[in-house]
N, C-alpha and C. Protein backbone atom coordinates (compact mmCIF):
# COMPACT_ATOMS: atom_id res chain seq x y z
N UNK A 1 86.00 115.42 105.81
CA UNK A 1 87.22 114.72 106.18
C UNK A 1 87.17 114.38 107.65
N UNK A 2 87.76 113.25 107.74
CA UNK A 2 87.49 112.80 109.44
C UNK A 2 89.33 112.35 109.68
N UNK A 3 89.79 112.94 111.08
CA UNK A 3 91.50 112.99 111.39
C UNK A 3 91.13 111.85 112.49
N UNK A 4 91.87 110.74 112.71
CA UNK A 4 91.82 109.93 113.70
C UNK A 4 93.84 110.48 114.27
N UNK A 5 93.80 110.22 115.51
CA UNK A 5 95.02 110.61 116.24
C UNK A 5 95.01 109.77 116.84
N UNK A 6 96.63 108.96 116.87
CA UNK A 6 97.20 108.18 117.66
C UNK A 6 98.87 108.34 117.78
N UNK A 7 99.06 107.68 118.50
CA UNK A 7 100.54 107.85 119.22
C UNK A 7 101.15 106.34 118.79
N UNK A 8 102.40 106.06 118.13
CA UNK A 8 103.13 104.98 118.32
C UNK A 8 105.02 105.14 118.34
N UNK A 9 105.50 104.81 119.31
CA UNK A 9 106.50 104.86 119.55
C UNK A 9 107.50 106.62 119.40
N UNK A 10 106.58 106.92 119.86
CA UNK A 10 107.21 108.78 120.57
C UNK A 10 106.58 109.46 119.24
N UNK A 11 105.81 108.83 118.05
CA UNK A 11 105.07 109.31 116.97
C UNK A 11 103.65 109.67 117.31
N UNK A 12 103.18 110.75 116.42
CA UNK A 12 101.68 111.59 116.78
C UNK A 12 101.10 111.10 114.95
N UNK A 13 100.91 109.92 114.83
CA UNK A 13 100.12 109.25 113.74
C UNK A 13 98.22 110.00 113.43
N UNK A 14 98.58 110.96 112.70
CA UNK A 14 97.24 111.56 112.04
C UNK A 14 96.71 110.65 111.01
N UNK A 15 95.71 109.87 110.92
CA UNK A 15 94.72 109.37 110.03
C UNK A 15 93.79 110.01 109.15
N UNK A 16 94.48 110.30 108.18
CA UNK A 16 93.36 111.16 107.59
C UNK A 16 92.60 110.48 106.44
N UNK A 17 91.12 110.71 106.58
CA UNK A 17 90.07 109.91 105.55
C UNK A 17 89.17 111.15 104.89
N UNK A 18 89.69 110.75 103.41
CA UNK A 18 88.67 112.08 103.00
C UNK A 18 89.36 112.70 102.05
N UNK A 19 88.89 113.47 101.11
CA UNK A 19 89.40 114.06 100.39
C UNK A 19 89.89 115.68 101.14
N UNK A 20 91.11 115.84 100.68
CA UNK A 20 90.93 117.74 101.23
C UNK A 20 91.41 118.59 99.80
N UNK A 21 89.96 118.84 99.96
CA UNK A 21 89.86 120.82 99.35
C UNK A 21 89.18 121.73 99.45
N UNK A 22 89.15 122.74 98.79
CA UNK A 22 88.73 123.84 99.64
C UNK A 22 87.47 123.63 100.03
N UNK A 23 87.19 124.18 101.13
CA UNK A 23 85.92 123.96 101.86
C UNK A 23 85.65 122.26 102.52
N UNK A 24 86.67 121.59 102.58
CA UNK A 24 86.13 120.26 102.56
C UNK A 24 87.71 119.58 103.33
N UNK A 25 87.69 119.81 104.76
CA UNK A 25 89.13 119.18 104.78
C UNK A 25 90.34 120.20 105.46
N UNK A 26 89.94 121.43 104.70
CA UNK A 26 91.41 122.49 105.17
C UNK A 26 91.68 122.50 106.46
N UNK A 27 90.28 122.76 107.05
CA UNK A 27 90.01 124.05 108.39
C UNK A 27 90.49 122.09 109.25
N UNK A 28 90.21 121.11 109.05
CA UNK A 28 90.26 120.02 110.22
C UNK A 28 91.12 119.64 110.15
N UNK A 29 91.99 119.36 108.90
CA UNK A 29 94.01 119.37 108.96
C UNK A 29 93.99 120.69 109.78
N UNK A 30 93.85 121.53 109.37
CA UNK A 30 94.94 122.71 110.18
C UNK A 30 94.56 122.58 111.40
N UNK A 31 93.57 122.10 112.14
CA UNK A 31 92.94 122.38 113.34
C UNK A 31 93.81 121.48 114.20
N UNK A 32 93.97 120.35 113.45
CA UNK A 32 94.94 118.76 114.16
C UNK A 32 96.29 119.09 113.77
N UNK A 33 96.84 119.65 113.12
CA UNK A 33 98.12 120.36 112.99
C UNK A 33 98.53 121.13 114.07
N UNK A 34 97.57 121.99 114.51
CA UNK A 34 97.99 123.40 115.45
C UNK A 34 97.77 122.74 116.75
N UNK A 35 96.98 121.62 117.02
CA UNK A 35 96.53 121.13 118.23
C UNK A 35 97.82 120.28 118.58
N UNK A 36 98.56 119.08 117.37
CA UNK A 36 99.65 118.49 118.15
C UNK A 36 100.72 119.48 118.27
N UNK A 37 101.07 120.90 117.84
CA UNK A 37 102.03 121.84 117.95
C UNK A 37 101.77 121.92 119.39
N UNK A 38 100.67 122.53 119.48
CA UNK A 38 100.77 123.03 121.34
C UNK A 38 100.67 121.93 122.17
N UNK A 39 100.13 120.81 121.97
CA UNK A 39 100.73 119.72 122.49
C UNK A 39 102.32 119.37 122.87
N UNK A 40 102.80 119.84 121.71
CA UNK A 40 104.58 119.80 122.21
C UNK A 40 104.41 118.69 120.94
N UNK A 41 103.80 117.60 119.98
CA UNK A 41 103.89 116.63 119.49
C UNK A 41 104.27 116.90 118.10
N UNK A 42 105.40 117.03 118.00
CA UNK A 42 106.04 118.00 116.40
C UNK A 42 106.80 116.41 115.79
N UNK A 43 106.24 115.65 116.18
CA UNK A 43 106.84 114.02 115.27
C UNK A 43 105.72 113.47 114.53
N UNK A 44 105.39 114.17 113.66
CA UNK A 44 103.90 113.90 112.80
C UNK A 44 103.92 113.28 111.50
N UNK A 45 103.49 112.09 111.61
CA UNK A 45 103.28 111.51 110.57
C UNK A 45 102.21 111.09 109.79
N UNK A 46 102.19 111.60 108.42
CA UNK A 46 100.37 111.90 108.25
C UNK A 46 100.24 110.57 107.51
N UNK A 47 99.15 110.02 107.81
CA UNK A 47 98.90 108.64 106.76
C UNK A 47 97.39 109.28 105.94
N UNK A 48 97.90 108.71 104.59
CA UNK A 48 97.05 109.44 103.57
C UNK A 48 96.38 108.09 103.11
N UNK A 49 96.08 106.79 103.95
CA UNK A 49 96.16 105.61 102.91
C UNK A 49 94.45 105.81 102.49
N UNK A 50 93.60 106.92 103.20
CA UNK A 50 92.27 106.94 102.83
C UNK A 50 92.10 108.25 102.46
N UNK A 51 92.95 108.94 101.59
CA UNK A 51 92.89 110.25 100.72
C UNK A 51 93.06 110.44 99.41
N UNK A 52 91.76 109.73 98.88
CA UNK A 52 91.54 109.63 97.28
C UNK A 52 92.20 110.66 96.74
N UNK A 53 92.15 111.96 97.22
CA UNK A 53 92.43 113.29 96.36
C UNK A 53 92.63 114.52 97.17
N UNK A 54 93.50 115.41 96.32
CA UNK A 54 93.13 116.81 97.13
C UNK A 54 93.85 118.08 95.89
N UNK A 55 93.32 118.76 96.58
CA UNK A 55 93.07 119.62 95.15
C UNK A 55 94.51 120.71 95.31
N UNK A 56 94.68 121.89 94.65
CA UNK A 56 95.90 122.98 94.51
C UNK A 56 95.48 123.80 96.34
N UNK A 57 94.38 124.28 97.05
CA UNK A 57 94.12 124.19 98.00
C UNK A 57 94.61 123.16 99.20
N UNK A 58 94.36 122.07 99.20
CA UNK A 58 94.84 120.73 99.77
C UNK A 58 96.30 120.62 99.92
N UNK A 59 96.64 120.96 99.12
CA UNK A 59 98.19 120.74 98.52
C UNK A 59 98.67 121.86 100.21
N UNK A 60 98.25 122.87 99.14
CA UNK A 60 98.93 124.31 100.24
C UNK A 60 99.04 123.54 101.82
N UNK A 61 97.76 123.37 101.68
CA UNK A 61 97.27 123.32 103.62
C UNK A 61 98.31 122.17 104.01
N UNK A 62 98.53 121.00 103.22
CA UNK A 62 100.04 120.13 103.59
C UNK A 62 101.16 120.98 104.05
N UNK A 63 101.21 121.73 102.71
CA UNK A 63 102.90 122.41 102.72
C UNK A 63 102.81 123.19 103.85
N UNK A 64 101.68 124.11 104.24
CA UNK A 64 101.58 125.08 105.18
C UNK A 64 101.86 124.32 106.97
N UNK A 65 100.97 123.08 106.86
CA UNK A 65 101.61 122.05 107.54
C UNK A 65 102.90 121.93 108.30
N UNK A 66 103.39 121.35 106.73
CA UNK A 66 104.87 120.83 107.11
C UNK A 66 105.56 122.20 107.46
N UNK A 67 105.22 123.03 107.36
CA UNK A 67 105.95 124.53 107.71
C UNK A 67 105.86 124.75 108.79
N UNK A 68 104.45 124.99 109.28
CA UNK A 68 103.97 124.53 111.05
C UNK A 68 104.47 124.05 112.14
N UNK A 69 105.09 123.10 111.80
CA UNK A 69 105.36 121.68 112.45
C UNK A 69 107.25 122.36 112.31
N UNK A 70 107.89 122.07 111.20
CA UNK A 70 108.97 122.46 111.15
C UNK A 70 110.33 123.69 111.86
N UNK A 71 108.56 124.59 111.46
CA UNK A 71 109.09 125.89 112.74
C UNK A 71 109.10 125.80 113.66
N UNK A 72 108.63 124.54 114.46
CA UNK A 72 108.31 124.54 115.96
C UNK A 72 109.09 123.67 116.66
N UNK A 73 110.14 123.20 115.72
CA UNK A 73 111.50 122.07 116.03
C UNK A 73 111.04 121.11 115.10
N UNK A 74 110.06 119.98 114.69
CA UNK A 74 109.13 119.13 114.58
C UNK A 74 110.09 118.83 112.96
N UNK A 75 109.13 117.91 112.57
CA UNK A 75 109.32 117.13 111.27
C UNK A 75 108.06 116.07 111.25
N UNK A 76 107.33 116.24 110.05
CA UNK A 76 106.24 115.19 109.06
C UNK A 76 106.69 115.12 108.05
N UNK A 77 106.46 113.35 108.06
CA UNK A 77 106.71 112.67 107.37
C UNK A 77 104.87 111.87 106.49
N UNK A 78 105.30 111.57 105.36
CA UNK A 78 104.10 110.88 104.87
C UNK A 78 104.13 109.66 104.77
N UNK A 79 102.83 109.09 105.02
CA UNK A 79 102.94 107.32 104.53
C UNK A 79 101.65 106.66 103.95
N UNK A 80 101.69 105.81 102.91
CA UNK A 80 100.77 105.46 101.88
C UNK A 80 99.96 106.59 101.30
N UNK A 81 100.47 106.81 100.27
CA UNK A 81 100.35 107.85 99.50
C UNK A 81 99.39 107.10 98.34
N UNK A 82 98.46 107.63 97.91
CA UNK A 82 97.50 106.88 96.65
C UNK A 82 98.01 107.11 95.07
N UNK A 83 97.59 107.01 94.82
CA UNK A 83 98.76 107.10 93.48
C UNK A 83 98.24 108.48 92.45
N UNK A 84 96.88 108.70 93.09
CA UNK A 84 96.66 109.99 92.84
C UNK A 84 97.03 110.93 93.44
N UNK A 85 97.22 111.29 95.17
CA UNK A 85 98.11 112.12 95.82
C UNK A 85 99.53 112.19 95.25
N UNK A 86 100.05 110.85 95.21
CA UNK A 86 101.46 110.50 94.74
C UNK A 86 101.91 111.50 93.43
N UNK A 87 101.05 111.04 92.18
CA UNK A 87 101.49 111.97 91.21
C UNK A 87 101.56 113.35 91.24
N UNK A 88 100.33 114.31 92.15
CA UNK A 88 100.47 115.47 92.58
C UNK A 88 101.88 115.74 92.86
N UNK A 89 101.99 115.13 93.81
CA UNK A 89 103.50 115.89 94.49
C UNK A 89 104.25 115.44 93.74
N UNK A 90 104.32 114.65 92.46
CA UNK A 90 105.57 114.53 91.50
C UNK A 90 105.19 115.59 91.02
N UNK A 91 104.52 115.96 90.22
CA UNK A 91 104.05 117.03 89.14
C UNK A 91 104.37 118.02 89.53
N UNK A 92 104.35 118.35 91.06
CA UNK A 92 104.27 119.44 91.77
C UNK A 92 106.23 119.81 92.20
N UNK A 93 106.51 118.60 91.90
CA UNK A 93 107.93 118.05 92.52
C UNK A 93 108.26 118.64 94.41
N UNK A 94 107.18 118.27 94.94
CA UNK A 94 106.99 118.36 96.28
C UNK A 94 107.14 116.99 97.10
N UNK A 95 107.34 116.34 96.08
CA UNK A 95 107.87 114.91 96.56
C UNK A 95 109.46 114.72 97.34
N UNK A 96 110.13 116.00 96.46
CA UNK A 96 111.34 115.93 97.05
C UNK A 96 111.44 116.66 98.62
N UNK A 97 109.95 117.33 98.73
CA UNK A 97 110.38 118.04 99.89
C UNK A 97 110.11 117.15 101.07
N UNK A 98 109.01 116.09 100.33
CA UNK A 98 108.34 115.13 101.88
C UNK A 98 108.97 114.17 101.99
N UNK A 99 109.17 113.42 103.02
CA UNK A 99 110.09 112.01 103.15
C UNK A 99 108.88 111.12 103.00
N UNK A 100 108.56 110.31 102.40
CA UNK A 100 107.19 109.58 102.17
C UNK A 100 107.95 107.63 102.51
N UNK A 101 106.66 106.75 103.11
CA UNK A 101 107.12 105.92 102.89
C UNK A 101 105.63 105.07 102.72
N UNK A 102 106.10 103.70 102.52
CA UNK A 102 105.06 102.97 102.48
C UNK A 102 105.03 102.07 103.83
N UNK A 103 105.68 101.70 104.33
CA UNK A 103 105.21 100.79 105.78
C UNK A 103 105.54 102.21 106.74
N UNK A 104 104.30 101.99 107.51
CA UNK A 104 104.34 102.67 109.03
C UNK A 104 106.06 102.38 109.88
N UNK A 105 106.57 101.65 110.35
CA UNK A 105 106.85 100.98 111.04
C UNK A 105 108.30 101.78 110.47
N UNK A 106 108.97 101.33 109.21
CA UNK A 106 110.06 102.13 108.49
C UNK A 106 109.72 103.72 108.58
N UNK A 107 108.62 104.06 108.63
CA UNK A 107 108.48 105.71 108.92
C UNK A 107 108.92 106.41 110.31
N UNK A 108 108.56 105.57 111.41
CA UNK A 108 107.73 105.66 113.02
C UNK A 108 109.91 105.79 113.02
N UNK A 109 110.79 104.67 112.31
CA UNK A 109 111.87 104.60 112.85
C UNK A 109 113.06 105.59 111.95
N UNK A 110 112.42 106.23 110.96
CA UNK A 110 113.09 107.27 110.69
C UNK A 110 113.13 108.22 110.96
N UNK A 111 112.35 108.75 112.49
CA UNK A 111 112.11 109.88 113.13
C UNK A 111 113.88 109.77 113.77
């Protein structure tokens, strides 16, 4: 998995490409998770538009995430979700916990 980081409008935009599961993905989300925390950058919005998949592992390391981030004042949000991530978090009904959107731009201004 490869995390690209950028900043748009007081937002800490994580790019993530790649599938995450175990062994493949966890350890470099959590690593870019804990890095914009001590940064102070708790306005995280993860774009999944190049995350074919991720497994019951994958899943966690999100939720553990959004827990991360949450405890630390912060809030993530998701955007372009694949329709295989997508059904996960229905199935999972973790959909209700993430604010998900499809344009950047409607996400960046619901902070």
């Amino acid at each position: 998995m490869k995390i690209g980081k950028r900043e748009k409008g007081g937002v800490t935009i994580l790019d993530l490409k790649g599938k995450i599961l175990m062994g493949n993905g966890i350890e470099e989300l959590r690593e870019a998770i804990n890095t914009a925390v001590k940064e102070e950058n708790t306005r995280l919005l993860l774009n999944f538009a190049e995350v074919p998949y991720l497994d019951s592992t994958g899943l966690g390391e999100v939720v553990r995430s959004y827990t991360t981030v949450k405890n630390a004042g912060g809030m993530v949000k998701i955007i372009n979700l694949t329709q295989k991530v997508q059904d996960l978090l229905s199935v999972t009904k973790l959909i209700t916990v993430f604010e998900t959107f499809e344009d950047e731009d409607l996400a960046i201004d619901s902070f």
